[in-house]
C-alpha atoms as a PDB file:
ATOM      1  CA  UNK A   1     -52.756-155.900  73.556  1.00  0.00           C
ATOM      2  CA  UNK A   2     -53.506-152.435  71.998  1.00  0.00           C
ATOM      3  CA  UNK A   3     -54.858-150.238  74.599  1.00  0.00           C
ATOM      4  CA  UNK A   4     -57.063-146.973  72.996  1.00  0.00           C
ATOM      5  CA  UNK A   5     -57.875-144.750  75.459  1.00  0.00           C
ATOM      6  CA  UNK A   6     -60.623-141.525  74.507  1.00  0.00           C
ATOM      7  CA  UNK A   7     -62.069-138.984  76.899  1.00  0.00           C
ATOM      8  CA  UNK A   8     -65.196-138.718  76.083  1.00  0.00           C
ATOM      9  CA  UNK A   9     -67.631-141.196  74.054  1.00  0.00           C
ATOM     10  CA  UNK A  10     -68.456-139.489  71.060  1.00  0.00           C
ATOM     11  CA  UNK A  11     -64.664-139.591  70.128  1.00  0.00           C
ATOM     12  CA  UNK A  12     -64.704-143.119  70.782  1.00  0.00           C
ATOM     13  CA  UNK A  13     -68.165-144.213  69.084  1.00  0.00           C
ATOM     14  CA  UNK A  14     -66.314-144.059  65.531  1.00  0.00           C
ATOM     15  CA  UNK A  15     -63.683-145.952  66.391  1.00  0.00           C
ATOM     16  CA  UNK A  16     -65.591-148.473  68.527  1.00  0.00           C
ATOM     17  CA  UNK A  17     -67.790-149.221  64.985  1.00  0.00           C
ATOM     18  CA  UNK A  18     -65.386-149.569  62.046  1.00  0.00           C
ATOM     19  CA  UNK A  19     -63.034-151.881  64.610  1.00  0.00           C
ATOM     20  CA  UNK A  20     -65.909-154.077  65.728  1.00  0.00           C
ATOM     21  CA  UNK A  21     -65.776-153.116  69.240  1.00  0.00           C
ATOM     22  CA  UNK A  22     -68.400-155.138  71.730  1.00  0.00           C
ATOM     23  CA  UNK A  23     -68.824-153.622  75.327  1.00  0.00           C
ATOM     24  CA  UNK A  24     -67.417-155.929  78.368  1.00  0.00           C
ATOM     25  CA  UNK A  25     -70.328-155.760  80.567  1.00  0.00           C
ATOM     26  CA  UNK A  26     -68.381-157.184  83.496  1.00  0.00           C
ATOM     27  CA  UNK A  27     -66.397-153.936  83.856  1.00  0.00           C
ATOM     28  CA  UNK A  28     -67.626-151.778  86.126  1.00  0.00           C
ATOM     29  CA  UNK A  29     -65.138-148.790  86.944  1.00  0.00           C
ATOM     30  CA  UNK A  30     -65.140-147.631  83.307  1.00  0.00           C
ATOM     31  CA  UNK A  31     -66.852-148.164  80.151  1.00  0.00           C
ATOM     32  CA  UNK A  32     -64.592-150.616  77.803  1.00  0.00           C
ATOM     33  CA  UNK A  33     -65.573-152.101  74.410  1.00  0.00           C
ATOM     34  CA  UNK A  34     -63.057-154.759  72.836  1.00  0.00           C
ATOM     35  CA  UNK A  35     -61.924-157.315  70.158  1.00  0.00           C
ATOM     36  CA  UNK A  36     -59.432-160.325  70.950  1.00  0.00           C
ATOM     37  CA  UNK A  37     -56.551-157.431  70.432  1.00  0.00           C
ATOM     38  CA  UNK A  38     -57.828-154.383  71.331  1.00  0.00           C
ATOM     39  CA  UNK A  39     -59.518-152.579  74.219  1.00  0.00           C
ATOM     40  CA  UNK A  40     -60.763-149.091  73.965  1.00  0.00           C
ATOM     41  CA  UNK A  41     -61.527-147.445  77.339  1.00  0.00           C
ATOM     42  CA  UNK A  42     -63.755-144.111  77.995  1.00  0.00           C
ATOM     43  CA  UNK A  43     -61.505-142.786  80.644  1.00  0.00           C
ATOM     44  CA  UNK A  44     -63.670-139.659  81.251  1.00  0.00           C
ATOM     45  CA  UNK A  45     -62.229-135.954  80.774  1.00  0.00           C
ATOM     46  CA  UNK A  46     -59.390-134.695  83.370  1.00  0.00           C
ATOM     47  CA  UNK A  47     -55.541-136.071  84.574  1.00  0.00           C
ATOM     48  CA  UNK A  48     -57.023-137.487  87.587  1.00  0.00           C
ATOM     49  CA  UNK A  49     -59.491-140.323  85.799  1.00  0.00           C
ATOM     50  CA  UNK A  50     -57.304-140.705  82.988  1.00  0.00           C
ATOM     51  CA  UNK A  51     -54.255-141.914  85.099  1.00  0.00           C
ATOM     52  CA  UNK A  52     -56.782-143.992  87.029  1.00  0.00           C
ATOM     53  CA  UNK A  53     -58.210-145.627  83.910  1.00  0.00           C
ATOM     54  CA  UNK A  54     -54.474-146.475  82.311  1.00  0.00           C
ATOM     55  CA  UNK A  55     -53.456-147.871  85.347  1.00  0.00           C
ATOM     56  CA  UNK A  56     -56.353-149.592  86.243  1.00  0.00           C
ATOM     57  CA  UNK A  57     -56.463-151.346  82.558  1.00  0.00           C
ATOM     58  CA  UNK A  58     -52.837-152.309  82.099  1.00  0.00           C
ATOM     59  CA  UNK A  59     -52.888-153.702  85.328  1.00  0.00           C
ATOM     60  CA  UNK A  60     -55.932-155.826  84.434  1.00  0.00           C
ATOM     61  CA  UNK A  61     -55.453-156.884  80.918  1.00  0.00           C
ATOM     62  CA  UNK A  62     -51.444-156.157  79.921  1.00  0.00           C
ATOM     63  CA  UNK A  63     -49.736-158.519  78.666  1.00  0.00           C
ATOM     64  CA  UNK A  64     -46.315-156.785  78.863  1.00  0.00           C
ATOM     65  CA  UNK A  65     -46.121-155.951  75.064  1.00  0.00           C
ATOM     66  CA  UNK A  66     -48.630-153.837  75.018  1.00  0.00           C
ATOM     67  CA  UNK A  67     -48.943-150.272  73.150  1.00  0.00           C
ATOM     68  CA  UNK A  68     -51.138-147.459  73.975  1.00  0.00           C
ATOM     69  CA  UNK A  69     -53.236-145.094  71.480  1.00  0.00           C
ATOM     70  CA  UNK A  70     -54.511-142.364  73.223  1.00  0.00           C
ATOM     71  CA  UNK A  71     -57.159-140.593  70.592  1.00  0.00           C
ATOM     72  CA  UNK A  72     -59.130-137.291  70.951  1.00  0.00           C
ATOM     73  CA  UNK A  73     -60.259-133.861  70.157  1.00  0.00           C
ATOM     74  CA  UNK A  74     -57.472-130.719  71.235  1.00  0.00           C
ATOM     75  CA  UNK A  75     -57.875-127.040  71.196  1.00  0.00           C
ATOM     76  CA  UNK A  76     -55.262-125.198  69.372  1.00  0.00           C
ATOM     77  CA  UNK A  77     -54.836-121.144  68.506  1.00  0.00           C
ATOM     78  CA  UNK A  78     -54.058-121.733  64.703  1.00  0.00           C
ATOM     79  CA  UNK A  79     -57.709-121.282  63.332  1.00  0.00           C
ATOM     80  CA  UNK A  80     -56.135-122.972  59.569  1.00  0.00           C
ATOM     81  CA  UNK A  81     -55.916-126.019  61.125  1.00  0.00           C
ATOM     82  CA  UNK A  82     -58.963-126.633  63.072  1.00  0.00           C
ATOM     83  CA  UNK A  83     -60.571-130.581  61.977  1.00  0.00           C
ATOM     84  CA  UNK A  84     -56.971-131.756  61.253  1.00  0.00           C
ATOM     85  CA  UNK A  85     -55.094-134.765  63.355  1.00  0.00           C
ATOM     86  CA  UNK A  86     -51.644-134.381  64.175  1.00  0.00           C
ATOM     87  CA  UNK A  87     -49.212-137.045  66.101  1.00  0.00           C
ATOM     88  CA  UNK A  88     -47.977-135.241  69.037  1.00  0.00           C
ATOM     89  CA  UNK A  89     -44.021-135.219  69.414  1.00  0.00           C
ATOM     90  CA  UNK A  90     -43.855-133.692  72.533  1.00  0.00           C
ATOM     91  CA  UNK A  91     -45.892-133.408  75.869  1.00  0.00           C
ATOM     92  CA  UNK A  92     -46.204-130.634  78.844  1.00  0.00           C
ATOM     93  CA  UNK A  93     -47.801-130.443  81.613  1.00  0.00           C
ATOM     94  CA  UNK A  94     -49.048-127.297  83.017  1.00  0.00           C
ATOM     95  CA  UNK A  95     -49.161-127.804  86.376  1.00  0.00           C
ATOM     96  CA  UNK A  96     -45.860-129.277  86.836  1.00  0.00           C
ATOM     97  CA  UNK A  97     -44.192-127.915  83.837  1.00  0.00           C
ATOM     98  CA  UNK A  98     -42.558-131.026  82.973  1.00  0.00           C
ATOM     99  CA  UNK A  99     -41.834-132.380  79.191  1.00  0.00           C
ATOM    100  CA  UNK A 100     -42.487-135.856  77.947  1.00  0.00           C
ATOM    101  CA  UNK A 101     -41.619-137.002  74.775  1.00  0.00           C
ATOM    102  CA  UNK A 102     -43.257-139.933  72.770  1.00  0.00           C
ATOM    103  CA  UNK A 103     -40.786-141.864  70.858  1.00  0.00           C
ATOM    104  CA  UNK A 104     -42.552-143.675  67.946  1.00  0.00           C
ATOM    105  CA  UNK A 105     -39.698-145.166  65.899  1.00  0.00           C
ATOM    106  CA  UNK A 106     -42.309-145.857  62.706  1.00  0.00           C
ATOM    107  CA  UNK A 107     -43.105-142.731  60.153  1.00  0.00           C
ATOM    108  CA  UNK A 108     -47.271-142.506  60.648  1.00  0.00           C
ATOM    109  CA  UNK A 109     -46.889-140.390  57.415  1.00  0.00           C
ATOM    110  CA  UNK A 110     -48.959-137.347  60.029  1.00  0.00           C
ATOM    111  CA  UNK A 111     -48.472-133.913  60.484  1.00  0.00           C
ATOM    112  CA  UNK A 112     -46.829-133.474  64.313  1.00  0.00           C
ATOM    113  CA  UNK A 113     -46.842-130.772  66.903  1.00  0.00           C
ATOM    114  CA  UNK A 114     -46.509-130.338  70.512  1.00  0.00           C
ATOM    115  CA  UNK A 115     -48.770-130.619  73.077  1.00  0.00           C
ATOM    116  CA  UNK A 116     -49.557-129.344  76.195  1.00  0.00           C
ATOM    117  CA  UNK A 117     -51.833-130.455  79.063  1.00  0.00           C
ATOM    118  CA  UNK A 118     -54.265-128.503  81.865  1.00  0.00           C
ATOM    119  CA  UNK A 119     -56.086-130.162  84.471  1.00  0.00           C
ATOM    120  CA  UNK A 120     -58.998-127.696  83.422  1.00  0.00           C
ATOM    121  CA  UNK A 121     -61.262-126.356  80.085  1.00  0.00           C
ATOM    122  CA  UNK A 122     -58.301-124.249  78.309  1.00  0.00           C
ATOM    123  CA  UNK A 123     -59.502-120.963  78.106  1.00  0.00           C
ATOM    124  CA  UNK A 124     -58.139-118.576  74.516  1.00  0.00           C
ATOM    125  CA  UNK A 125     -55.882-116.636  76.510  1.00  0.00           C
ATOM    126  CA  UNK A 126     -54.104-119.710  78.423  1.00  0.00           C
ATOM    127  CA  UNK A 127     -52.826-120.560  74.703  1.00  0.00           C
ATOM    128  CA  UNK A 128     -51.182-116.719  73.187  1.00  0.00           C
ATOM    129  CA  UNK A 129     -48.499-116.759  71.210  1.00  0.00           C
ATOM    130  CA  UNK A 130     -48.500-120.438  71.252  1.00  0.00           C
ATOM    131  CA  UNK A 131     -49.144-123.242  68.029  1.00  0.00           C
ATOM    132  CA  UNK A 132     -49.185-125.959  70.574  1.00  0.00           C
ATOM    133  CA  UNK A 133     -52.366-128.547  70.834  1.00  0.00           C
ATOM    134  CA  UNK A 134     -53.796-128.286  74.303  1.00  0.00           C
ATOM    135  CA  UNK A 135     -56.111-130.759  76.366  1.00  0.00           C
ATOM    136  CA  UNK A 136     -56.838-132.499  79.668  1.00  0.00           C
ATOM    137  CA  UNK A 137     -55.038-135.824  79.725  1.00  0.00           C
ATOM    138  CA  UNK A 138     -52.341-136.535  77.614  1.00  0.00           C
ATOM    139  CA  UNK A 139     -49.637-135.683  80.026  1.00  0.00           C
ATOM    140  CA  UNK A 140     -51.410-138.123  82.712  1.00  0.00           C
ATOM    141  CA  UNK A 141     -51.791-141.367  80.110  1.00  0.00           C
ATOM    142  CA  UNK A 142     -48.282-140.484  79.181  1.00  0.00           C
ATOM    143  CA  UNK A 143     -47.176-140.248  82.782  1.00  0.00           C
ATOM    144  CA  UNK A 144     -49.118-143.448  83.681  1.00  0.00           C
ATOM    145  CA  UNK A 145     -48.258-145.602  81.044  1.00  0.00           C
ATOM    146  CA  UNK A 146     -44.979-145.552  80.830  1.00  0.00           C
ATOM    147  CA  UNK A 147     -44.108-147.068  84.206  1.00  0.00           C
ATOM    148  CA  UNK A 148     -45.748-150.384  82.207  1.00  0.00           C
ATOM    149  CA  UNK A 149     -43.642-149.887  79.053  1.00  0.00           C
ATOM    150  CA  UNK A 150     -41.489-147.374  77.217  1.00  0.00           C
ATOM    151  CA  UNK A 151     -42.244-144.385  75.180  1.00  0.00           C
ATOM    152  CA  UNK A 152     -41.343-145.843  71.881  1.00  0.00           C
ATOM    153  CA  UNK A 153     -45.162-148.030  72.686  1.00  0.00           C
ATOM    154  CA  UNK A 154     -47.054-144.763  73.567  1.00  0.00           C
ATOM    155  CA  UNK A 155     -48.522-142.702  70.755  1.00  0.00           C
ATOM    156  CA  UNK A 156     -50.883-139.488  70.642  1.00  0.00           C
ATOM    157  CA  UNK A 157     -53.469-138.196  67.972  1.00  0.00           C
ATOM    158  CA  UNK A 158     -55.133-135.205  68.732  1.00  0.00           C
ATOM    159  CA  UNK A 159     -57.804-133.606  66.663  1.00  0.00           C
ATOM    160  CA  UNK A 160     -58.561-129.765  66.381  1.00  0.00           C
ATOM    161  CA  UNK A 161     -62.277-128.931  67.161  1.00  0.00           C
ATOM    162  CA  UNK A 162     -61.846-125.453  68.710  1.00  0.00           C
ATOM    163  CA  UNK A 163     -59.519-122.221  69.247  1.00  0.00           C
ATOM    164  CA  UNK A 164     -60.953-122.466  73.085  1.00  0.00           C
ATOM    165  CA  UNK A 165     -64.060-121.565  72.438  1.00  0.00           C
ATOM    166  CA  UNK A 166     -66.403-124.759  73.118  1.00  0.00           C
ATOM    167  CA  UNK A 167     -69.632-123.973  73.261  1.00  0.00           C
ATOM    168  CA  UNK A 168     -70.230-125.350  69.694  1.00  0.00           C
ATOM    169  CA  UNK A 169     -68.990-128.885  70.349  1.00  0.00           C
ATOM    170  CA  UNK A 170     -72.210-131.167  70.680  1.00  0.00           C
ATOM    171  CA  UNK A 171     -71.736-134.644  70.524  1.00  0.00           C
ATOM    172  CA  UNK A 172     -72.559-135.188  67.137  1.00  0.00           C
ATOM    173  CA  UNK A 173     -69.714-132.301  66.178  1.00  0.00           C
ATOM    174  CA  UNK A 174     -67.102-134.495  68.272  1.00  0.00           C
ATOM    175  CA  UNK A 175     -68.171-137.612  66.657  1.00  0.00           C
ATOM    176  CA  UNK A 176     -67.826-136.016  63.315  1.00  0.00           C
ATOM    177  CA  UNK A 177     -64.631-134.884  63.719  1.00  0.00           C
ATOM    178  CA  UNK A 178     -63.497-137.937  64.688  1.00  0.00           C
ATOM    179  CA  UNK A 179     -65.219-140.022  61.567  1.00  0.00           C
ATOM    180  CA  UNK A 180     -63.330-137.165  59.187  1.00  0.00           C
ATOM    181  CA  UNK A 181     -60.012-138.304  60.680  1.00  0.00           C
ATOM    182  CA  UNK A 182     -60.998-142.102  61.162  1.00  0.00           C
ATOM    183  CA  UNK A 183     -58.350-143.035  58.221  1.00  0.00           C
ATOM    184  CA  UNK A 184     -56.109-141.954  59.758  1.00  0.00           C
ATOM    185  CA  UNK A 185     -56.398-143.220  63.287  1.00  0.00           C
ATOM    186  CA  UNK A 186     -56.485-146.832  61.606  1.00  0.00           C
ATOM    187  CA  UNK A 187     -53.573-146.516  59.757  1.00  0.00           C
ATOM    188  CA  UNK A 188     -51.927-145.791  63.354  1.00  0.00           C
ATOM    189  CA  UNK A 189     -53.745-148.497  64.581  1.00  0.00           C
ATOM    190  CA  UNK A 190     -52.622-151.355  62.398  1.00  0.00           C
ATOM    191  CA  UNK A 191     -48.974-149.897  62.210  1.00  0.00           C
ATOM    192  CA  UNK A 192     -49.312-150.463  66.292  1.00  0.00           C
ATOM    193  CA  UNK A 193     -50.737-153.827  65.729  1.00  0.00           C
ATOM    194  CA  UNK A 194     -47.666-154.722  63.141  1.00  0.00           C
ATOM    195  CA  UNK A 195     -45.752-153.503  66.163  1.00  0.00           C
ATOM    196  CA  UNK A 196     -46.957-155.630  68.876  1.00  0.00           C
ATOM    197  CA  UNK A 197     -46.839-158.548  66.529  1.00  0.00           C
ATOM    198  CA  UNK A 198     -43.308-158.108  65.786  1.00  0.00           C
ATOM    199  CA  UNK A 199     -42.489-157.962  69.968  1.00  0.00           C
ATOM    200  CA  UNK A 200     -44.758-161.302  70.421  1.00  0.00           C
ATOM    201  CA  UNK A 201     -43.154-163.209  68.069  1.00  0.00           C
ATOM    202  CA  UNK A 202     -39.493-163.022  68.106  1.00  0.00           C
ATOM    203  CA  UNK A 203     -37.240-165.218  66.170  1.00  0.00           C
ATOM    204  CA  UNK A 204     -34.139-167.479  67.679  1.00  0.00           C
ATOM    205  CA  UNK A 205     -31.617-165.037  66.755  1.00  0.00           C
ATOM    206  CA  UNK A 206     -33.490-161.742  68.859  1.00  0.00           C
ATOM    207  CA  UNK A 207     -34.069-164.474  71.467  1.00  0.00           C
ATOM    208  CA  UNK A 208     -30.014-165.258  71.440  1.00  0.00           C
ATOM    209  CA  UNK A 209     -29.373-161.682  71.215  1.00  0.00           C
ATOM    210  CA  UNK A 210     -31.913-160.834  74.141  1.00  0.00           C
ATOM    211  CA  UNK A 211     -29.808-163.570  76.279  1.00  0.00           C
ATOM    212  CA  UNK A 212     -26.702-162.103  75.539  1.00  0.00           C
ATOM    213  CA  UNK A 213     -27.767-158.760  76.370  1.00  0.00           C
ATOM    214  CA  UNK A 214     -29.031-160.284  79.759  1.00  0.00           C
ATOM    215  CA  UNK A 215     -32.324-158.763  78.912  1.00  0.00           C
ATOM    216  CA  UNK A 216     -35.498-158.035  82.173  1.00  0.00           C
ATOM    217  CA  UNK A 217     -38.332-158.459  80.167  1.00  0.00           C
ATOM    218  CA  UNK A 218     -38.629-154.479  80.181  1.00  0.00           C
ATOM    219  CA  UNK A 219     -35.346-154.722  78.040  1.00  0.00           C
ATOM    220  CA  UNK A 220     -36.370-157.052  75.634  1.00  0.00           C
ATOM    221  CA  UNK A 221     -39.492-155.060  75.024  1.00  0.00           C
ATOM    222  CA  UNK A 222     -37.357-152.630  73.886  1.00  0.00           C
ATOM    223  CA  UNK A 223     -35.060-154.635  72.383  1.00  0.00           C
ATOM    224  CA  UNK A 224     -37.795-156.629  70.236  1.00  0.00           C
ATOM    225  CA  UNK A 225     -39.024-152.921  68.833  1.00  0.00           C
ATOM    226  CA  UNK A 226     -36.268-151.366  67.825  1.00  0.00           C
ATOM    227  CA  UNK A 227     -35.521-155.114  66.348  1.00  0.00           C
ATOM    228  CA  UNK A 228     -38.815-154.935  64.595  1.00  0.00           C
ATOM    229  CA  UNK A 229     -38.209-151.209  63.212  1.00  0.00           C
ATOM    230  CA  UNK A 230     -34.945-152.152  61.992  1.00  0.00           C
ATOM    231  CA  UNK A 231     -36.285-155.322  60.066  1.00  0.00           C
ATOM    232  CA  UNK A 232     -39.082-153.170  58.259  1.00  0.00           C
ATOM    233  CA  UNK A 233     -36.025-150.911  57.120  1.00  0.00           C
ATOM    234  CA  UNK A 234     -34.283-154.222  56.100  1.00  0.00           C
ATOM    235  CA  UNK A 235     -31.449-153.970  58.457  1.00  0.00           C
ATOM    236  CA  UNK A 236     -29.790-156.340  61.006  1.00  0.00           C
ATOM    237  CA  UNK A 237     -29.707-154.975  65.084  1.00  0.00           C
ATOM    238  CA  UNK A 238     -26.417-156.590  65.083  1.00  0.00           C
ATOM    239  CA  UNK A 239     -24.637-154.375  62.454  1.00  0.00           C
ATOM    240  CA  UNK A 240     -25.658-151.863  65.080  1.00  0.00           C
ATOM    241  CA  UNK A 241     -23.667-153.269  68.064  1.00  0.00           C
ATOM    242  CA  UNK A 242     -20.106-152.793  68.581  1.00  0.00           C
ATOM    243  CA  UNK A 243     -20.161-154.043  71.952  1.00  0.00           C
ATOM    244  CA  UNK A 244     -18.285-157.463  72.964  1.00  0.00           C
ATOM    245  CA  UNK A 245     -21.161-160.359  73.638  1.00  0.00           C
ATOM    246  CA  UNK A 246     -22.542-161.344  75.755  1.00  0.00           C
ATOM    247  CA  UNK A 247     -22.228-158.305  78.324  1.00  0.00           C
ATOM    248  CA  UNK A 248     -21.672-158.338  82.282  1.00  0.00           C
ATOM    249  CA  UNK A 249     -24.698-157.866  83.554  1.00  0.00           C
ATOM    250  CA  UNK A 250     -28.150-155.982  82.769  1.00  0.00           C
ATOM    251  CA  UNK A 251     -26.674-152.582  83.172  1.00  0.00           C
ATOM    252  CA  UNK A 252     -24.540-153.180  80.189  1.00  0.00           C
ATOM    253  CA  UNK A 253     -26.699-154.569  77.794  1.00  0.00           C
ATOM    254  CA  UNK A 254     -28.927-151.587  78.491  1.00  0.00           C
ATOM    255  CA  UNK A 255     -26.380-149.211  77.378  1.00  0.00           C
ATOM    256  CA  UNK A 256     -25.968-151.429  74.576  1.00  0.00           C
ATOM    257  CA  UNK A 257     -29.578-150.992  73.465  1.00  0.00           C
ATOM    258  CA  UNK A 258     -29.141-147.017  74.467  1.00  0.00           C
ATOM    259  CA  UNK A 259     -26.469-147.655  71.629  1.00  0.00           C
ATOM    260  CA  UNK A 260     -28.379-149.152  68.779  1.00  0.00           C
ATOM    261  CA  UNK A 261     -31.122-146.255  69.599  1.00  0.00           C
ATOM    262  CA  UNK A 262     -28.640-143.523  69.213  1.00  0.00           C
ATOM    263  CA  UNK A 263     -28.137-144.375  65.728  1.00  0.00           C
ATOM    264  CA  UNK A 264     -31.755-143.955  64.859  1.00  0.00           C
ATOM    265  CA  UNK A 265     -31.845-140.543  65.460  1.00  0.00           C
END
């Protein structure tokens, strides 16, 4: 499953239309619209009902290869590139002043910066001498999701609407914003769908290789991406492995994966 997350509706109502999105009316903690592959929650704005909303959702409907698009609008100081969407390569939290970093093996072709997350409205001042994005959730979905799945399956597009000043952004400006940028977001979209495909439908010789690797099913998730990346680049995982098979135990194989990642980077 691809699991979009927004804050706020109006960043979601674009998306919800040009992906044929229908409402589940049976879902009563938040508001969810969904196709046999996707499911877009409205988590509402703030950590708190953002981690509630990722965790409540995976739980429900994840199917253990999932990946998670989180979508929305972000403040930033740099007035040059206000209505622009960038792929965020790095996460903070304010509060805790922790770092997170999403780990999308596939080029989106998008600008990227960092971003950095408050658990309130982000005020001018909060963001001198900074060219970071800044919000109210990312840090939380990032947080949240990844005890269901790894960073590599947990991706970030933020939007610039504002320089902190918010007073101008009615619905309809959100919603606009988000329709400028729509392109974009489903480009991301089907690359993630490609993704998820790849994971679901391994062939005998990634399910040989995931044996010999003594593979949880956390590891083959992993496994089964990096696989998948590697294929699109028309190369073979095992040209990557100079480890003897099949391994020990699960602690091996999982340096052996740590392995084949290193040389990606």
């Amino acid at each position: 499953m691809l699991f979009i997350f927004t804050a706020m509706y109006p960043e979601a109502a674009p998306i919800i239309t040009r992906l044929g999105l229908r409402p589940v009316n049976d879902e009563r903690v938040f508001r969810i619209f969904r196709s046999e592959d996707i499911i877009l929650t409205v988590t509402g704005m703030g950590k708190v009902t953002a981690a509630a909303s990722v965790s409540h959702i995976i739980s429900r409907y994840g199917t253990g290869s999932d990946r998670i698009l989180n979508a929305g609008i972000c403040a930033c100081p740099d007035e040059s590139v206000k209505s622009r969407i960038f792929l965020v390569n790095k996460l903070s939290d304010h509060d805790t002043g922790r770092d997170f970093y999403p780990d999308m093996l596939y080029d989106t072709g998008l600008p990227e910066k960092a971003d950095v997350t408050f658990s309130r409205l982000v005020k001018s001042e909060d963001m001198e001498g900074s060219d970071s994005l800044f919000e109210m959730e990312a840090s939380a979905i990032f947080e949240t999701a990844s005890i269901y799945t790894g960073p590599e399956a947990i991706v970030f597009l933020k939007i610039v609407s504002d320089a902190g000043d918010v007073s101008g952004l009615t619905a309809p400006v959100v919603q606009s914003l988000v329709e400028r940028n729509l392109d974009d977001i489903c480009k991301v979209v089907d690359l993630l769908l490609e993704q998820r495909k790849q994971i679901s439908e391994p062939d005998e010789d990634l399910l040989k290789l995931a044996d010999e690797l003594k593979c949880s099913e956390y590891m083959k998730n992993r496994l089964f991406e990096v696989a998948g990346y590697l294929k699109s680049e028309g190369k073979d995982i095992r040209a990557y492995i100079s480890h003897d098979l099949p391994v020990r135990d699960k602690k091996e194989g999982n340096e052996v994966i740590n392995e084949i990642l290193s040389h990606l980077y």
